[in-house]
C-alpha atoms as a PDB file:
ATOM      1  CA  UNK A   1      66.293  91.091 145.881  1.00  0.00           C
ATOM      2  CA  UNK A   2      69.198  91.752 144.365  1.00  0.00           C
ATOM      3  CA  UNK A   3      71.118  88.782 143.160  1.00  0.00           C
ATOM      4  CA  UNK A   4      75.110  88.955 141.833  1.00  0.00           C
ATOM      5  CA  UNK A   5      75.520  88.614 138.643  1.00  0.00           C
ATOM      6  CA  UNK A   6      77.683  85.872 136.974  1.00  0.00           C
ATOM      7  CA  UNK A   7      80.348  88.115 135.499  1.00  0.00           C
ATOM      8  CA  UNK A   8      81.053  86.275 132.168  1.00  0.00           C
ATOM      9  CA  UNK A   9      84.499  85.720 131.069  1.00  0.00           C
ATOM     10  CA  UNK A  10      85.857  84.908 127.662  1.00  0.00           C
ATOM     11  CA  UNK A  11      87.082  81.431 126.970  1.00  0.00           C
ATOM     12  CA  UNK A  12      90.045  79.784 126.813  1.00  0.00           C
ATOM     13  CA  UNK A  13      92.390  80.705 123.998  1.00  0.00           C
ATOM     14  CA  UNK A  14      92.889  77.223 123.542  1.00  0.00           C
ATOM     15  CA  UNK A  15      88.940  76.329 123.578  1.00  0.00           C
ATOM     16  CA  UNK A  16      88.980  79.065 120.822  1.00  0.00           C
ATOM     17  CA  UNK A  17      91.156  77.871 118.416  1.00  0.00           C
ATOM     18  CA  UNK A  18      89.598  74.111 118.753  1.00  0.00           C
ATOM     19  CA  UNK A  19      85.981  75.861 118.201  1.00  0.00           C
ATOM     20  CA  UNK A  20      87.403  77.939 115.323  1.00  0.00           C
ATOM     21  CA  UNK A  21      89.411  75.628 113.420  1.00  0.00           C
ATOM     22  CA  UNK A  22      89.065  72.055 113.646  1.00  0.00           C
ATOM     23  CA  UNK A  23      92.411  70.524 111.872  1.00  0.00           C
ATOM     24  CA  UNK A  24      94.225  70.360 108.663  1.00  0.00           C
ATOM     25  CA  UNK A  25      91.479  70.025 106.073  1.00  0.00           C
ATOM     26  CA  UNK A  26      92.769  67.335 102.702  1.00  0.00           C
ATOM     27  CA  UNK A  27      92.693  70.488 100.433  1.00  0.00           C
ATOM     28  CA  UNK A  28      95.296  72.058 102.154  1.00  0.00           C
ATOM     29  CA  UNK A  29      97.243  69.080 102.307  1.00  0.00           C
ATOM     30  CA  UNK A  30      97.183  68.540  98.587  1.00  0.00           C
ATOM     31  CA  UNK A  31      97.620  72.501  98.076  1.00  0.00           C
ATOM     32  CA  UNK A  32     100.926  72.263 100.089  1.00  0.00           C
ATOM     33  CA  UNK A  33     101.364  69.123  98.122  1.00  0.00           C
ATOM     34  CA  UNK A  34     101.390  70.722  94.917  1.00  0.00           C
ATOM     35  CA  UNK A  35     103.358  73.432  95.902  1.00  0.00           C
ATOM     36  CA  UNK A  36     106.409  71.260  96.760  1.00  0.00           C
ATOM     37  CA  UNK A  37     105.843  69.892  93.669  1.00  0.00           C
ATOM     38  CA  UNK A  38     106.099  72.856  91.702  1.00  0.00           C
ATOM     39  CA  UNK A  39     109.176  73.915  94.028  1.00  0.00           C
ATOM     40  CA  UNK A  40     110.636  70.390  93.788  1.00  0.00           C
ATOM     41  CA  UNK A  41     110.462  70.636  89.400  1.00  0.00           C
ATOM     42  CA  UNK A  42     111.909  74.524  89.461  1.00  0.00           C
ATOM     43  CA  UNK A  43     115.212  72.916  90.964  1.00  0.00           C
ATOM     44  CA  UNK A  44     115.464  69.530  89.220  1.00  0.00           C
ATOM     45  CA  UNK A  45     117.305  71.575  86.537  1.00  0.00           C
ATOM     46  CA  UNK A  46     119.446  73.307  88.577  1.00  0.00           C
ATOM     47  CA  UNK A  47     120.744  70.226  90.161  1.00  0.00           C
ATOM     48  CA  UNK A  48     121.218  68.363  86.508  1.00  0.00           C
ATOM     49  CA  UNK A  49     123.684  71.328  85.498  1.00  0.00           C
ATOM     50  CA  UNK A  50     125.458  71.202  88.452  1.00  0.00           C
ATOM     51  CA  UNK A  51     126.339  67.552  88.227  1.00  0.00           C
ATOM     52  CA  UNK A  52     127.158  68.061  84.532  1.00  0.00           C
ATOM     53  CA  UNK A  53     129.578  71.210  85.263  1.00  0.00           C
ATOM     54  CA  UNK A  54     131.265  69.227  88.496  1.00  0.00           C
ATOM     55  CA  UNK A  55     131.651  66.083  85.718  1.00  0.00           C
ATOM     56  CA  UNK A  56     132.914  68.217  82.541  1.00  0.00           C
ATOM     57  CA  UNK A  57     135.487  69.928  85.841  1.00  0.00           C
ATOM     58  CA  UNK A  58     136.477  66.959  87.031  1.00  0.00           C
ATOM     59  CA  UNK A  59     137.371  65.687  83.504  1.00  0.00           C
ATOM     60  CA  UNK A  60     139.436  68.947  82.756  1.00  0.00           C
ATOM     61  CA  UNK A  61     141.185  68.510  86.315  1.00  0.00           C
ATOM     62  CA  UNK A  62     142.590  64.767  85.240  1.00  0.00           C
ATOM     63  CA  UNK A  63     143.364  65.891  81.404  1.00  0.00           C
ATOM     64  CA  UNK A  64     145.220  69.040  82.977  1.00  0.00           C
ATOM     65  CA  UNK A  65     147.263  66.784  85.772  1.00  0.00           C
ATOM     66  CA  UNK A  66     148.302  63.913  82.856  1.00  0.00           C
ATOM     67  CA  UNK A  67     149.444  66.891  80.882  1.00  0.00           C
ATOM     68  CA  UNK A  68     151.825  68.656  83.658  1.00  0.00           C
ATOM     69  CA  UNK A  69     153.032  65.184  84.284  1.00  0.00           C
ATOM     70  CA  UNK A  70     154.032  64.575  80.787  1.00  0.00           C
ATOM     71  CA  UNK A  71     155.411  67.730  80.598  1.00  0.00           C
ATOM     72  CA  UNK A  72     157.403  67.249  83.475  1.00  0.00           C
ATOM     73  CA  UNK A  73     158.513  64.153  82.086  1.00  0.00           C
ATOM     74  CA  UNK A  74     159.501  66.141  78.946  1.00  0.00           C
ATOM     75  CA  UNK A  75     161.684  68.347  81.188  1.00  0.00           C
ATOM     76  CA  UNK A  76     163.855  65.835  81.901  1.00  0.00           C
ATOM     77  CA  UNK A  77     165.277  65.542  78.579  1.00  0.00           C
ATOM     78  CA  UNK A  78     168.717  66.467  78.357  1.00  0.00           C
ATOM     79  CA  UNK A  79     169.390  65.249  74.171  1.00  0.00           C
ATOM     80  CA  UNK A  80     168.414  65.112  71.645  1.00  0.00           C
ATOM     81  CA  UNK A  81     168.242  61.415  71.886  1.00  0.00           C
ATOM     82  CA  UNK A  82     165.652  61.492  74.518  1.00  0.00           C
ATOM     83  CA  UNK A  83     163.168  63.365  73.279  1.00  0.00           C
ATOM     84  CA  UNK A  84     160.097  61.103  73.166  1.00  0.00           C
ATOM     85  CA  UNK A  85     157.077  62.065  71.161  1.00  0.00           C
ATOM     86  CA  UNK A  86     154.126  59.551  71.001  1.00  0.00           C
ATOM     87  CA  UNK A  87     150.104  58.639  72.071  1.00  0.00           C
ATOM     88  CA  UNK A  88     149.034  57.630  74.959  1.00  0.00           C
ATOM     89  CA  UNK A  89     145.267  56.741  76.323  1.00  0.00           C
ATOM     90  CA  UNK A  90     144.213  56.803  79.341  1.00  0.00           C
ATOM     91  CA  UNK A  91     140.771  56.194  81.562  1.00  0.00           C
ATOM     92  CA  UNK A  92     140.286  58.139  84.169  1.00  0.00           C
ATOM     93  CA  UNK A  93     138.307  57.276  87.231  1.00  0.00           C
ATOM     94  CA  UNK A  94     134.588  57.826  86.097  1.00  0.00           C
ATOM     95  CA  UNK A  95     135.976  55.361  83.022  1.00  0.00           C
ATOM     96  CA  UNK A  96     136.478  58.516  80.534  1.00  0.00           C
ATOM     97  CA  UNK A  97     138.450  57.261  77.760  1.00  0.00           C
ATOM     98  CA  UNK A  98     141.447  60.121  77.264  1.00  0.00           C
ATOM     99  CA  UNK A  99     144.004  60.523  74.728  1.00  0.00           C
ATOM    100  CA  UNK A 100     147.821  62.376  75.491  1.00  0.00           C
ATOM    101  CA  UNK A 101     149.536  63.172  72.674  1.00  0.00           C
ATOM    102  CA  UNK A 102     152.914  64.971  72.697  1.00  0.00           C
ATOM    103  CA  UNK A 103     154.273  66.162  69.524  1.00  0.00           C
ATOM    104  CA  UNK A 104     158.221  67.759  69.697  1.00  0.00           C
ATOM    105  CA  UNK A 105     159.818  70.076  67.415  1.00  0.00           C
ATOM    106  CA  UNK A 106     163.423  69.915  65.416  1.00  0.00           C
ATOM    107  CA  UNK A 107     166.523  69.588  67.070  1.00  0.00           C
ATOM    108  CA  UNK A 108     169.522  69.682  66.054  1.00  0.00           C
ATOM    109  CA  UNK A 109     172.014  71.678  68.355  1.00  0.00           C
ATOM    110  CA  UNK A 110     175.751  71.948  68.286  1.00  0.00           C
ATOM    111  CA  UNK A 111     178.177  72.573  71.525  1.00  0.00           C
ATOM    112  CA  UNK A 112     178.502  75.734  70.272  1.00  0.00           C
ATOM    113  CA  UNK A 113     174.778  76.613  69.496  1.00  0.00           C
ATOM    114  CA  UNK A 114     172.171  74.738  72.066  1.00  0.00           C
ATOM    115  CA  UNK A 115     168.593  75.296  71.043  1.00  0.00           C
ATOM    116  CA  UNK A 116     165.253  75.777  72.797  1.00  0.00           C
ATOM    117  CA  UNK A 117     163.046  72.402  71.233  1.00  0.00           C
ATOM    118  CA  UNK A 118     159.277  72.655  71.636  1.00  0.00           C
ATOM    119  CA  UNK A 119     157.045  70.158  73.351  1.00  0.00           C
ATOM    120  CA  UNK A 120     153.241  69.937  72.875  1.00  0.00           C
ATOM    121  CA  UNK A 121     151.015  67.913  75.218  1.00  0.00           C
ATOM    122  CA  UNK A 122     147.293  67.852  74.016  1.00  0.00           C
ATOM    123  CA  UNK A 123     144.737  66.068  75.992  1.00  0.00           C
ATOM    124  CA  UNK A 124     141.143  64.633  74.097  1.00  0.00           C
ATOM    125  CA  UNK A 125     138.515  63.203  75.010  1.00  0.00           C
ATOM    126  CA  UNK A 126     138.037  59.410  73.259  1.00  0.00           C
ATOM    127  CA  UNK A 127     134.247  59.794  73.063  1.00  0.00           C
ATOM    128  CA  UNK A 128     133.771  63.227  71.557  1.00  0.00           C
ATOM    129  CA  UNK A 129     136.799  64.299  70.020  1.00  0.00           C
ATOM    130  CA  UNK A 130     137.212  67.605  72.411  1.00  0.00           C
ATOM    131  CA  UNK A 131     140.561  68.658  73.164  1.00  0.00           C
ATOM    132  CA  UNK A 132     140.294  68.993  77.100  1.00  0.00           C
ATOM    133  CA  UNK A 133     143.141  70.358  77.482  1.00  0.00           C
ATOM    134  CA  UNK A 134     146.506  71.803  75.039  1.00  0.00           C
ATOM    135  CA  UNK A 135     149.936  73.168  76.346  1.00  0.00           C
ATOM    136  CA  UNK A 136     153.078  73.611  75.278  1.00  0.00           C
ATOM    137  CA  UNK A 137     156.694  74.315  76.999  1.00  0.00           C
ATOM    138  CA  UNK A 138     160.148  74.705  75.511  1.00  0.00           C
ATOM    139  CA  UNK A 139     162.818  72.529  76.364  1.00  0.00           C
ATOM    140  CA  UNK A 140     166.703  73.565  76.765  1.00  0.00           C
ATOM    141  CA  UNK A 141     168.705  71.183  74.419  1.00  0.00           C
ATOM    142  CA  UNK A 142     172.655  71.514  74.759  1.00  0.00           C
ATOM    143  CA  UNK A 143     173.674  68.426  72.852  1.00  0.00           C
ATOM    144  CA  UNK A 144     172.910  65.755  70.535  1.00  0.00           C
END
């Protein structure tokens, strides 16, 4: 008698992959763990220098604003009379301590001989004695 066969047929890929593998094991847990760890101490340097750099830029951008400011305030002067050298500090908004300093040249001009009088803005820093930032512009001077 001849009886049919049961053809057999492969399983499930599903039913595979549960026979084959039954989960995330705890070794490769921590082994991904440590990984990330490894990735996570490779950038922790990275990010310190960055928020150092955006810090040290953010000081330079104030020191360099005060300065065009006094040096606009500088362009003002007409005489002699007004010129207006002195010290100022200043904290800026992450409570950095600055100093402005403006220092002006000689004048002494006649109607007949105006001069060009130098002004000189330098910016420091209070806590470490860095000049942030130095300029210098020269101002018209007609008369005393």
């Amino acid at each position: 008698m001849n009886t049919p066969r049961k053809r057999e047929t492969a399983p499930p890929v599903a039913q595979q992959l549960r026979n084959s593998d039954d989960g995330i094991g705890l070794i490769e847990i921590v082994v991904s763990m440590l990984l990330l760890a490894i990735l996570a101490t490779a950038l922790v340097p990275v990010l310190l220098s960055g928020l150092k750099q955006a810090s040290s830029s953010a000081t330079l951008a104030t020191a360099t604003q005060l300065a065009n400011d006094e040096l606009e305030r500088a362009r003002s002067w007409t005489r002699c009379s007004d010129l207006d050298p002195g010290n100022t500090s200043i904290t800026d908004a992450r409570a950095v301590e600055l100093t402005m300093s403006t220092t002006v040249g000689s004048c002494s001009p006649s109607p007949e001989n105006p001069v060009s009088v130098p002004v000189k803005v330098v910016v420091t820093r209070m806590d470490t004695n860095v000049v942030v930032t130095s300029t210098t512009t020269y101002i018209f001077i007609a008369e005393s």
